[in-house]
C-alpha atoms as a PDB file:
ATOM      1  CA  UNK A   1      32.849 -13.484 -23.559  1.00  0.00           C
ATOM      2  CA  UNK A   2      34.311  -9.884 -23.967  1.00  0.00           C
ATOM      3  CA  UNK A   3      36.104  -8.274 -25.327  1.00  0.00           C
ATOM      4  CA  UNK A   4      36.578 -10.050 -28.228  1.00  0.00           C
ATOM      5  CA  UNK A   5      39.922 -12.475 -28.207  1.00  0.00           C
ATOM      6  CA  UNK A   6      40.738 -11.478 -31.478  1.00  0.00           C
ATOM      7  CA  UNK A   7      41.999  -8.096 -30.222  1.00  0.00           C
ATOM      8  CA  UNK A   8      43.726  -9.582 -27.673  1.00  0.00           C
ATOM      9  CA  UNK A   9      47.802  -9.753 -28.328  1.00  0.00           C
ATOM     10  CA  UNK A  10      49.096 -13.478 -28.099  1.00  0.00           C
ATOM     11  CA  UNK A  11      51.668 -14.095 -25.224  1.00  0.00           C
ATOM     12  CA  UNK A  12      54.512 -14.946 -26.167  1.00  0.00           C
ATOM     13  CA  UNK A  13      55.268 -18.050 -23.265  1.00  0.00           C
ATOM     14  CA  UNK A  14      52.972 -19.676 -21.087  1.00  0.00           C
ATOM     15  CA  UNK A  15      52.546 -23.025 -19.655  1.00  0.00           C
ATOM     16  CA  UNK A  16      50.154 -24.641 -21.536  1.00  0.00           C
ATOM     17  CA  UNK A  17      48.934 -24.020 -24.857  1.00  0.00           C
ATOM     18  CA  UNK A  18      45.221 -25.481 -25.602  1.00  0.00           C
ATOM     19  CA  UNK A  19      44.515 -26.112 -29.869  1.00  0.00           C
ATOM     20  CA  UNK A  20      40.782 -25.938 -29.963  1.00  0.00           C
ATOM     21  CA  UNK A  21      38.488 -23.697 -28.724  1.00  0.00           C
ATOM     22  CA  UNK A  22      35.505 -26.003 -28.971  1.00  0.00           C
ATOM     23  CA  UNK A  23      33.582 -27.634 -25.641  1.00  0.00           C
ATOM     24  CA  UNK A  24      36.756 -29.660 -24.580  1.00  0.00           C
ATOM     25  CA  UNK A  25      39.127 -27.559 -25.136  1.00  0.00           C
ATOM     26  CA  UNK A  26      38.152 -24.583 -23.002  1.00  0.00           C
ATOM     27  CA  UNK A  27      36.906 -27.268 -20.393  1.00  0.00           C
ATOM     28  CA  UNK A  28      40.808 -28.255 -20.303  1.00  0.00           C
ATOM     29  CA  UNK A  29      42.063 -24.584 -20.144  1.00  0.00           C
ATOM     30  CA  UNK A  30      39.557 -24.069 -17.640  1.00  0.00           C
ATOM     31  CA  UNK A  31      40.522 -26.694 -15.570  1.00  0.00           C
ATOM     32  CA  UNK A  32      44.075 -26.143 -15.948  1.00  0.00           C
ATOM     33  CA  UNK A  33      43.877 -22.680 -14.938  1.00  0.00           C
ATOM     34  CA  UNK A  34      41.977 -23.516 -11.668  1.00  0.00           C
ATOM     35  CA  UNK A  35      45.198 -26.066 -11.067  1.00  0.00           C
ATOM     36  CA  UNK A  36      47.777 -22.856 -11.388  1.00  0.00           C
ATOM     37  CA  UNK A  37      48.565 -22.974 -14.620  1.00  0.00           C
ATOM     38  CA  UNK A  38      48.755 -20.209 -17.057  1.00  0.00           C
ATOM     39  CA  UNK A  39      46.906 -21.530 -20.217  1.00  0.00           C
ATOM     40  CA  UNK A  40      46.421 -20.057 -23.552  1.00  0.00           C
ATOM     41  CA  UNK A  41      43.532 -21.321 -25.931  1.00  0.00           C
ATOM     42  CA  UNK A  42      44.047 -21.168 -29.673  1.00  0.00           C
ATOM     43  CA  UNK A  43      40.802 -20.977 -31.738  1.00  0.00           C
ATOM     44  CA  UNK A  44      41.227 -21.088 -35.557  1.00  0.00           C
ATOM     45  CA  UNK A  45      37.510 -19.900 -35.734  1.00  0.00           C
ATOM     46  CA  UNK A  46      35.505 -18.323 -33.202  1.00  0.00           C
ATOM     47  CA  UNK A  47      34.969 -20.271 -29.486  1.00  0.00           C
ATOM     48  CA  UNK A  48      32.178 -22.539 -29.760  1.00  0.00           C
ATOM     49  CA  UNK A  49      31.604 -21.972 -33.917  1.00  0.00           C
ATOM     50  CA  UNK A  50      32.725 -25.716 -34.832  1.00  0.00           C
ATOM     51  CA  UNK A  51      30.615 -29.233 -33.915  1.00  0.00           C
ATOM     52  CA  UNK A  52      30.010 -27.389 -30.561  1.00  0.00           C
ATOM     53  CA  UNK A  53      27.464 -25.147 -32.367  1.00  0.00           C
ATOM     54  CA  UNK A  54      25.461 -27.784 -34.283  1.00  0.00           C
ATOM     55  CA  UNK A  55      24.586 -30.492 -32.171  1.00  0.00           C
ATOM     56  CA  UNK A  56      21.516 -31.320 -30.022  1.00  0.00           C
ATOM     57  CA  UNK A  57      22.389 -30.151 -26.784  1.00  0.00           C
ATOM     58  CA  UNK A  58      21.997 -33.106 -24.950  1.00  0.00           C
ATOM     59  CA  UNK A  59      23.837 -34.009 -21.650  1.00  0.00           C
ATOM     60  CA  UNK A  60      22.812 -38.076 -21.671  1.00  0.00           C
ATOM     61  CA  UNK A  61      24.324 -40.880 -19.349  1.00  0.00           C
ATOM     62  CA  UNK A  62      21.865 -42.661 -20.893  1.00  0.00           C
ATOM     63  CA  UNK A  63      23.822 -42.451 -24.566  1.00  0.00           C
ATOM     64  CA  UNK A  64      27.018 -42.510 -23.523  1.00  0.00           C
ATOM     65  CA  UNK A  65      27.639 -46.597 -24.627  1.00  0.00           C
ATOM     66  CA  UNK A  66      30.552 -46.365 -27.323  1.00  0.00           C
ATOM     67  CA  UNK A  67      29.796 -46.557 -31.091  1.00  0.00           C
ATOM     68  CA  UNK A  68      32.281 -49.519 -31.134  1.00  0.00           C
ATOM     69  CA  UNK A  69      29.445 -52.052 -29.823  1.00  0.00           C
ATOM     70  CA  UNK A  70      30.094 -55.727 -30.659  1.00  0.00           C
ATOM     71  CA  UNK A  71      26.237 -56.221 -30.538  1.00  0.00           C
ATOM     72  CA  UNK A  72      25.910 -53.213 -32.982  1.00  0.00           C
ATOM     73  CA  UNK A  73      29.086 -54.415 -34.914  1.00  0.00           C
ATOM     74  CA  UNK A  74      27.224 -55.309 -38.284  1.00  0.00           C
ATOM     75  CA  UNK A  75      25.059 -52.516 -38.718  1.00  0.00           C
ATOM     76  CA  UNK A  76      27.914 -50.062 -37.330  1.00  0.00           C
ATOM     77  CA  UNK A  77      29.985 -51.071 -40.701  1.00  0.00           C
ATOM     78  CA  UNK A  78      26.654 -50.541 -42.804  1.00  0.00           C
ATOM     79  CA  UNK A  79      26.438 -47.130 -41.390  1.00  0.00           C
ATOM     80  CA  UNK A  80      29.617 -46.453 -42.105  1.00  0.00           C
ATOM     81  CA  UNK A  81      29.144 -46.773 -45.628  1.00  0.00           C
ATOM     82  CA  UNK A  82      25.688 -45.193 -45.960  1.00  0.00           C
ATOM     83  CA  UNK A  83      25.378 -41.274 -46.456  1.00  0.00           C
ATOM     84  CA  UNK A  84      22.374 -41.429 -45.109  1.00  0.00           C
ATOM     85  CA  UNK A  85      23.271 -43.132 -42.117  1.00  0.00           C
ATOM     86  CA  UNK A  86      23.849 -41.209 -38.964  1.00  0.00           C
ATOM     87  CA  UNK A  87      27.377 -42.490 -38.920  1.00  0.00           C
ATOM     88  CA  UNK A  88      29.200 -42.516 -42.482  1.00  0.00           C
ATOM     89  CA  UNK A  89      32.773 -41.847 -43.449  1.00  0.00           C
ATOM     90  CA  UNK A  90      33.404 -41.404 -47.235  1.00  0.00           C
ATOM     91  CA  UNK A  91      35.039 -44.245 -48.316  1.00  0.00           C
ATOM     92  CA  UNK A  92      38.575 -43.741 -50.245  1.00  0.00           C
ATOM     93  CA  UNK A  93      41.997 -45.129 -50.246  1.00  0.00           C
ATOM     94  CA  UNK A  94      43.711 -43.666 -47.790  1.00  0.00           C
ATOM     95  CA  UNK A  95      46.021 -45.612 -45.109  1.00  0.00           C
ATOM     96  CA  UNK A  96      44.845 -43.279 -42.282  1.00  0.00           C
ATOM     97  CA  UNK A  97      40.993 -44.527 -43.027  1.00  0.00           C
ATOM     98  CA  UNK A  98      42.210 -48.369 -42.795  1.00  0.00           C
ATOM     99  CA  UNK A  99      44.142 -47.644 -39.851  1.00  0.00           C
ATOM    100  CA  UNK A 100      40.975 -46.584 -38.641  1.00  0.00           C
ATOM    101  CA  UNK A 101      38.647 -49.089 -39.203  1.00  0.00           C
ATOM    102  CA  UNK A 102      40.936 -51.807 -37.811  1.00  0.00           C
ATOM    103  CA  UNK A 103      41.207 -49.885 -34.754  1.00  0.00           C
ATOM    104  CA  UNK A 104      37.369 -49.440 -34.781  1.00  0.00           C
ATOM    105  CA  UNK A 105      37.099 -53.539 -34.864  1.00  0.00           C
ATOM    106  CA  UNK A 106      39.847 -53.949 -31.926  1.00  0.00           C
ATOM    107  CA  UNK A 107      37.876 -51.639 -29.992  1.00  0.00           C
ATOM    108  CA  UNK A 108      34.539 -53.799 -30.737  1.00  0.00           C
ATOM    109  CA  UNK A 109      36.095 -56.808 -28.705  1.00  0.00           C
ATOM    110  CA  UNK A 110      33.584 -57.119 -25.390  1.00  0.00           C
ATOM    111  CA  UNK A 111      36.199 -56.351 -23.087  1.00  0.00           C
ATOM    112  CA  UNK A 112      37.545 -53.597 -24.441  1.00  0.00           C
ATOM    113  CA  UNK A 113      33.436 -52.521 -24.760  1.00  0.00           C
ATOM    114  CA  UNK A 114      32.235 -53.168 -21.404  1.00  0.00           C
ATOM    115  CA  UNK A 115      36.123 -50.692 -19.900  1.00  0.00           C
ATOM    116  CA  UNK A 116      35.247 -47.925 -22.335  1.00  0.00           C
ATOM    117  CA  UNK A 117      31.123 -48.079 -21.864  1.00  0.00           C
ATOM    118  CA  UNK A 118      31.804 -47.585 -17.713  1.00  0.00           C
ATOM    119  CA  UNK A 119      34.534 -45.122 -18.226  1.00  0.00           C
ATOM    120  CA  UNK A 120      31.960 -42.899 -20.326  1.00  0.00           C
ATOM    121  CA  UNK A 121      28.799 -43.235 -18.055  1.00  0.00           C
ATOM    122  CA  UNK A 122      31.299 -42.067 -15.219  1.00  0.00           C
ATOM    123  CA  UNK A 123      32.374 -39.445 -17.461  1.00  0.00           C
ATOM    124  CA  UNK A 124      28.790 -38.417 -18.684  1.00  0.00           C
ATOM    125  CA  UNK A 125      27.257 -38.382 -14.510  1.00  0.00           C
ATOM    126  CA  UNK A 126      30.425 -36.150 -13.471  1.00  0.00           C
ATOM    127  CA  UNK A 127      29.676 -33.638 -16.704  1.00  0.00           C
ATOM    128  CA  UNK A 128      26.097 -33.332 -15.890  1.00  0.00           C
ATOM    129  CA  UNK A 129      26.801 -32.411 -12.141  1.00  0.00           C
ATOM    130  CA  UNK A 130      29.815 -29.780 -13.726  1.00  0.00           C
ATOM    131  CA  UNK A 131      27.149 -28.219 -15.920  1.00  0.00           C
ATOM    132  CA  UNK A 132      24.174 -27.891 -13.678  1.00  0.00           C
ATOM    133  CA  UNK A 133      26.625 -26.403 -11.666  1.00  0.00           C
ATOM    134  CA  UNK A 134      27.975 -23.667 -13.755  1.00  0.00           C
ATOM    135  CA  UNK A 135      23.860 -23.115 -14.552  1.00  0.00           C
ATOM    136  CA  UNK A 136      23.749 -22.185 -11.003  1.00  0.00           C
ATOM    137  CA  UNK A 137      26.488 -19.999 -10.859  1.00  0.00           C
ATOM    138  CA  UNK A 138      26.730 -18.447 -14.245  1.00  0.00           C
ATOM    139  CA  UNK A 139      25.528 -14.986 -15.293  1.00  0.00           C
ATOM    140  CA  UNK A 140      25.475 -16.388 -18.440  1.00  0.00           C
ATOM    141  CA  UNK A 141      22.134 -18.205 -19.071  1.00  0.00           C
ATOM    142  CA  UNK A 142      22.585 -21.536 -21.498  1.00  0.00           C
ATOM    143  CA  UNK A 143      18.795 -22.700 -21.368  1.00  0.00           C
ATOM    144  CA  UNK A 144      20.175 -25.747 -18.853  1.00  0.00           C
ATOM    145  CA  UNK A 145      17.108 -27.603 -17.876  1.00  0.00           C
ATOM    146  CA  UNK A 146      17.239 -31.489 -16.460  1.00  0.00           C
ATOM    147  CA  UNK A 147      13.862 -32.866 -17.330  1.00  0.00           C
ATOM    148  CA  UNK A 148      15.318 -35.932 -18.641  1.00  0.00           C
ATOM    149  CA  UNK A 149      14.987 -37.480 -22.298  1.00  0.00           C
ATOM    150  CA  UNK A 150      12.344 -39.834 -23.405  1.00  0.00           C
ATOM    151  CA  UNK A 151      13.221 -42.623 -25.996  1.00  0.00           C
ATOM    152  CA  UNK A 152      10.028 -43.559 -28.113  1.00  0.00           C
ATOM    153  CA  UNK A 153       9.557 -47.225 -30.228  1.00  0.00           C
ATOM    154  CA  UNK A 154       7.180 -47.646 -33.237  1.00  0.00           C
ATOM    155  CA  UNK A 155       7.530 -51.106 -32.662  1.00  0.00           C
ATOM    156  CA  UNK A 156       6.775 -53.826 -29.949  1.00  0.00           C
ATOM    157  CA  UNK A 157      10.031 -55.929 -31.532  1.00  0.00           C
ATOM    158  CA  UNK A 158      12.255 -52.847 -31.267  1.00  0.00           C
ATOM    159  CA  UNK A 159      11.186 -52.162 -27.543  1.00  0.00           C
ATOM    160  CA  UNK A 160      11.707 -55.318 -26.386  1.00  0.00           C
ATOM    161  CA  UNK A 161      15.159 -55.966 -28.090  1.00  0.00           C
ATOM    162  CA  UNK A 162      16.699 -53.041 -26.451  1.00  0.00           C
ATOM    163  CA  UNK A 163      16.167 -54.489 -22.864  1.00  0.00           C
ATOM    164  CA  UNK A 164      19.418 -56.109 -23.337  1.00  0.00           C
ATOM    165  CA  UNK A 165      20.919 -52.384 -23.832  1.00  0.00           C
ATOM    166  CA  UNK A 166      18.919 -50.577 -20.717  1.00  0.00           C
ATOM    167  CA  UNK A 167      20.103 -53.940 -18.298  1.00  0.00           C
ATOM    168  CA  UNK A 168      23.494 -52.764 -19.004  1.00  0.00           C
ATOM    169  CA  UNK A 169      22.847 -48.845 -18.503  1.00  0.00           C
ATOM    170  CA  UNK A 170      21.043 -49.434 -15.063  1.00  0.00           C
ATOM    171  CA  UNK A 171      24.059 -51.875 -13.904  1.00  0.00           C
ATOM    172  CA  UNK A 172      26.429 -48.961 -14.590  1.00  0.00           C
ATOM    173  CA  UNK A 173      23.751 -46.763 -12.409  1.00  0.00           C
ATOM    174  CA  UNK A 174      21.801 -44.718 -15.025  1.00  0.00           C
ATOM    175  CA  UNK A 175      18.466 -44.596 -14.467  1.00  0.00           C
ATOM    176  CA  UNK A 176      15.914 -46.007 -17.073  1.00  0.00           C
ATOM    177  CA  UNK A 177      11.995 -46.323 -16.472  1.00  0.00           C
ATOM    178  CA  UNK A 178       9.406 -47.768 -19.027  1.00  0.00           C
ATOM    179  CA  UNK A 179       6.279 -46.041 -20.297  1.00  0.00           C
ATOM    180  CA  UNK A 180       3.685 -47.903 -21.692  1.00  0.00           C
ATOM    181  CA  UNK A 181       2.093 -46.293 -25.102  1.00  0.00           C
ATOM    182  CA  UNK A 182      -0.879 -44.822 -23.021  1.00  0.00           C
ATOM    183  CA  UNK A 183       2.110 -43.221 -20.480  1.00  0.00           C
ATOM    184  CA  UNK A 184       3.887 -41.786 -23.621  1.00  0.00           C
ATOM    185  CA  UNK A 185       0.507 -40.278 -25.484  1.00  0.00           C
ATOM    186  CA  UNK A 186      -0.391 -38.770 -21.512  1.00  0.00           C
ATOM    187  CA  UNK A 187       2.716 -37.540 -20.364  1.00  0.00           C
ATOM    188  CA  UNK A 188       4.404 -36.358 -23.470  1.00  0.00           C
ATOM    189  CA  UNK A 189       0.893 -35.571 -25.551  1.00  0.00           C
ATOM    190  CA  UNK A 190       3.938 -33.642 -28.531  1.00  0.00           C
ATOM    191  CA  UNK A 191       4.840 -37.585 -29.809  1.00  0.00           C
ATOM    192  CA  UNK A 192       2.101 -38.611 -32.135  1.00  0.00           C
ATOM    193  CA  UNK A 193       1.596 -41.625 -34.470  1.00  0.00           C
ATOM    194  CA  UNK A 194       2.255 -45.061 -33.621  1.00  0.00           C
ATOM    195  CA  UNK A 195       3.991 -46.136 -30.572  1.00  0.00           C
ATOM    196  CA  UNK A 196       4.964 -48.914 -28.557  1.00  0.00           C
ATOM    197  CA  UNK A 197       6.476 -47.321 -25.428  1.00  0.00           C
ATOM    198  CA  UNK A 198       9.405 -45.783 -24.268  1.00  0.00           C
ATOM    199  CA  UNK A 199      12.093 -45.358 -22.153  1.00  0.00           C
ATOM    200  CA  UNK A 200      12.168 -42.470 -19.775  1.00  0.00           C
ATOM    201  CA  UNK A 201      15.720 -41.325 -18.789  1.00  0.00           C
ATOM    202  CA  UNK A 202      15.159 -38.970 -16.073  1.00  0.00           C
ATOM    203  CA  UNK A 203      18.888 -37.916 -14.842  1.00  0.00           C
ATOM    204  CA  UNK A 204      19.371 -36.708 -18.762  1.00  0.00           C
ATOM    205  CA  UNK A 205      19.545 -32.933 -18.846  1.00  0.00           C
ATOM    206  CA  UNK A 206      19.967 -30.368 -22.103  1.00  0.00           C
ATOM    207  CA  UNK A 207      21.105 -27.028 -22.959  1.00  0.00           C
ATOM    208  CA  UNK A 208      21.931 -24.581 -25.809  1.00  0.00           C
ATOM    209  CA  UNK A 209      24.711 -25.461 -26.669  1.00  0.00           C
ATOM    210  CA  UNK A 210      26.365 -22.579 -28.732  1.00  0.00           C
ATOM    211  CA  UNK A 211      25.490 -20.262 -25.452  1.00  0.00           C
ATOM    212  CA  UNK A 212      26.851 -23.318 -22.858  1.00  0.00           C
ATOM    213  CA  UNK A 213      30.048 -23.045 -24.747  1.00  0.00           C
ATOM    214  CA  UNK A 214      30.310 -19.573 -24.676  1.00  0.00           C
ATOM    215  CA  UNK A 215      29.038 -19.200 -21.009  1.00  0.00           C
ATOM    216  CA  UNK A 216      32.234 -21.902 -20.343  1.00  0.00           C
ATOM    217  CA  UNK A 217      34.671 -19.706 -22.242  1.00  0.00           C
ATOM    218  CA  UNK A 218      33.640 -16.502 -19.975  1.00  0.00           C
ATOM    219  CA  UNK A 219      34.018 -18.625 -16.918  1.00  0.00           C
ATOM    220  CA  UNK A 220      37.439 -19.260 -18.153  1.00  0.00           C
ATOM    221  CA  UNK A 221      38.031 -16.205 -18.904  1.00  0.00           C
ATOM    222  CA  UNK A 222      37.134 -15.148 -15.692  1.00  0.00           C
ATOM    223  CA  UNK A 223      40.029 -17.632 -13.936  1.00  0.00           C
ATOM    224  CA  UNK A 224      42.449 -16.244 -15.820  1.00  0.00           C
ATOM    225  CA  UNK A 225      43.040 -18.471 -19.312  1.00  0.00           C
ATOM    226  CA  UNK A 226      43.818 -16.307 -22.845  1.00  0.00           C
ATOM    227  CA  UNK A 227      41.480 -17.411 -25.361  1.00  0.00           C
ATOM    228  CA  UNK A 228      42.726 -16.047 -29.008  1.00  0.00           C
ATOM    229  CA  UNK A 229      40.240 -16.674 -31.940  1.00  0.00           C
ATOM    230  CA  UNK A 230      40.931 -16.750 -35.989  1.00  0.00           C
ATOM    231  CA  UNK A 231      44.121 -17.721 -34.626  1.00  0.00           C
ATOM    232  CA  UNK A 232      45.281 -21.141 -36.595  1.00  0.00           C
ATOM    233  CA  UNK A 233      47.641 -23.558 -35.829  1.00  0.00           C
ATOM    234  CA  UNK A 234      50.417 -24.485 -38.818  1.00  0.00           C
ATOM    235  CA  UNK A 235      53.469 -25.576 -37.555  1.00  0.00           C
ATOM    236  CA  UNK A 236      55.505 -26.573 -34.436  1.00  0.00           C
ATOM    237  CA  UNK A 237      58.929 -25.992 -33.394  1.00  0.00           C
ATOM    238  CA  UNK A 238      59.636 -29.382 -30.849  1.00  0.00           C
ATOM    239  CA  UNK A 239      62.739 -28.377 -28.783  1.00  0.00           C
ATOM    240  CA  UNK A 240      63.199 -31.390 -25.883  1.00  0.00           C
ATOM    241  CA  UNK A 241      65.078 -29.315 -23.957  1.00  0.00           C
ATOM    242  CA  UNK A 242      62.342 -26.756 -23.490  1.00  0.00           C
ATOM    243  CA  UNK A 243      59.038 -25.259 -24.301  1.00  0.00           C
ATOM    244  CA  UNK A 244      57.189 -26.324 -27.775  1.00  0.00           C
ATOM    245  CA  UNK A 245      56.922 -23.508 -29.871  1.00  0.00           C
ATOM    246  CA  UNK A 246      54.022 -23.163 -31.746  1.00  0.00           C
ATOM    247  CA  UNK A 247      53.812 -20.912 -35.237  1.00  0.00           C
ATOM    248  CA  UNK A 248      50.430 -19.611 -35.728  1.00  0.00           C
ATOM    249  CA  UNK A 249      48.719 -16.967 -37.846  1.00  0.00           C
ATOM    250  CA  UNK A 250      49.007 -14.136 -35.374  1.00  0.00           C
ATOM    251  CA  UNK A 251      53.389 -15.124 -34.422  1.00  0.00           C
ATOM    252  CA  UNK A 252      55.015 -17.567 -32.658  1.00  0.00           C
ATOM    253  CA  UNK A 253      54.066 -18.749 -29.257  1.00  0.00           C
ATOM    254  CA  UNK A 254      56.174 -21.346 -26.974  1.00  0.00           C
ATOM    255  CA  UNK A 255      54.625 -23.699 -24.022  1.00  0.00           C
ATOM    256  CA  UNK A 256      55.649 -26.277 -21.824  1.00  0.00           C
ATOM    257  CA  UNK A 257      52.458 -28.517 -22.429  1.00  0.00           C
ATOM    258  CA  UNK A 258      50.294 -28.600 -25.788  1.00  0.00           C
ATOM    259  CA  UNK A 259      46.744 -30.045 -25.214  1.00  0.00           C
ATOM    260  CA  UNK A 260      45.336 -30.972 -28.691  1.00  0.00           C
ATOM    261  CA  UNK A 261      41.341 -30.762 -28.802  1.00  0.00           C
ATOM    262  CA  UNK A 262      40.819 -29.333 -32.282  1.00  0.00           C
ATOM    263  CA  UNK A 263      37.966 -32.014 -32.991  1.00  0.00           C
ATOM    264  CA  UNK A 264      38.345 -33.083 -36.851  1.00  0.00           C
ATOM    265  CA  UNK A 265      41.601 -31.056 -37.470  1.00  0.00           C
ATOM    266  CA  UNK A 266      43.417 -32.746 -34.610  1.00  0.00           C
ATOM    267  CA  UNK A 267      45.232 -34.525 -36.664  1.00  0.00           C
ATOM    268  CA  UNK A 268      46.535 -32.122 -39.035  1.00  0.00           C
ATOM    269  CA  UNK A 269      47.850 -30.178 -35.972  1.00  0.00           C
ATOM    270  CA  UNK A 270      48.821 -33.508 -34.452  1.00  0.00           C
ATOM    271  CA  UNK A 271      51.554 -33.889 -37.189  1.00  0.00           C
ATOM    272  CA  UNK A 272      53.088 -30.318 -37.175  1.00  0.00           C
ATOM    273  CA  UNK A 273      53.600 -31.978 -33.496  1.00  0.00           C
ATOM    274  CA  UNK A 274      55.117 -34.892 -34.623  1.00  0.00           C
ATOM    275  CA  UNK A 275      52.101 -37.062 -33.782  1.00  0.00           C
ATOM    276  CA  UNK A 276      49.148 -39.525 -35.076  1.00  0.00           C
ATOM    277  CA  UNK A 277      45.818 -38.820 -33.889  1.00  0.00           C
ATOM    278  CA  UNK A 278      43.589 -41.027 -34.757  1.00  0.00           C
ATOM    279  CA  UNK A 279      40.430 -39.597 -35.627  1.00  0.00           C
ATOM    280  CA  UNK A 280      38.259 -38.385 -38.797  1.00  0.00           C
ATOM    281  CA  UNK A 281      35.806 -36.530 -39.803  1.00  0.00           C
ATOM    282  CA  UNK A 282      32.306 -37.763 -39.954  1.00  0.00           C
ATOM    283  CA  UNK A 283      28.516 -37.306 -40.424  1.00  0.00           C
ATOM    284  CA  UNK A 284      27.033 -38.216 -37.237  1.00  0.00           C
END
């Protein structure tokens, strides 16, 4: 993405202004833009430098059940409380954290499971199309490949206690196929050691993500959003009868709409807005 949006002065109005320059929040300038708006993006970092650096990549219908799983419900509270789980929240006293958790059971009930898990498969299926799309397209290469993701057991017991999980993935319409252990040691000869079997997910795709983000950001660029980096949000103006004004590090900017995707710091920029997001900061 170039020149560098650091150099670039800030308008002063627009219509909407977008706090986050991660995945999601260029996604939503992007698509804004496309719809006529005139967006701005405020990145407190550089694009893409936060959680949408340092993750795996992956592009999975096949993981996108929520965390909040009533089957899962026990274990989900150990891991929540284990550092060396692969969810964990330091535990302290702090009102926001038990307004948290009791959300985090509410959203456990089955019901409220089964809405969210088909809202995110739907979600997750219209992504992966979006992305091997912008592969296609893109001058900007992002490694994008969609040879699927195997799932490997040590176990017999394991394997065969998460057919529960796969009937519900393939009734939502993701597609799951089992490999025996001799399928897994001949078609993926990399996994070693013991093995039961596996799942094969073959709609799964992955990518670099660092370079996705980035190659996202230049296609925004290209349809016409602002995208300012090391530009923080730390305060908020809230006028009813007109635009929001927003005071960052590089002046004051006003907007019509504020779209808040700042990951972790949401909430920090969610009450200079006079709002409480719910969400924390994790390992996981």
């Amino acid at each position: 993405m170039e020149p560098s949006p650091a150099a670039t002065p800030v308008p002063v109005t627009f219509d909407v202004a977008v706090v986050g320059g991660g995945v999601v929040g260029i996604a939503c300038g992007l698509e804004l833009a496309r719809r006529g708006a005139q967006v701005l993006v405020l990145e407190r970092d550089r694009v893409g430098r936060g959680c949408s650096h340092g993750n795996a990549g992956w592009i999975t219908p096949s993981l996108a059940a929520p965390i909040a799983d009533p089957s899962l419900l026990s274990k989900s509270l150990v891991w929540l409380l284990d550092p060396e789980s692969p969810l964990y929240i330091q535990p302290r006293l702090d009102p926001a954290l038990f307004r948290w958790l009791v959300g985090f059971l509410l959203a456990c009930r089955r019901d409220r499971f089964e809405r969210n898990a088909a809202a995110l498969v739907q979600l997750c299926r219209a992504r992966l199309e979006l992305w091997d799309e912008l592969a296609r397209r893109s001058p900007e290469s992002f490694a994008f490949e969609r040879r699927g993701i195997l799932e490997v057991f040590e176990q017999p017991e394991a394997l065969e206690a998460s057919r529960a999980g796969i009937e519900r993935l393939t009734s939502r319409g993701v597609r799951a196929v089992l490999w025996s252990a001799d399928e897994v040691r001949q078609r993926e000869p990399a996994v070693v050691g013991r093995q039961a079997g596996g799942w094969f997910y073959p709609d799964d795709a992955h990518c670099e993500p660092y370079a996705a983000v980035r190659a996202l950001a230049a296609e925004a660029v290209r349809a016409g959003v602002r995208v300012a980096e090391e530009t923080e949000v730390y305060g908020a103006a809230l006028d009813r009868t007109g635009p929001r004004r927003l005071v960052t590090t590089r002046g004051v900017v006003a907007a019509d709409t504020v779209v808040v995707a700042a990951g972790s710091w949401s909430p920090q920029v969610g009450r200079a807005l006079g709002l409480r997001i719910p969400v924390l900061g994790g390992k996981g």
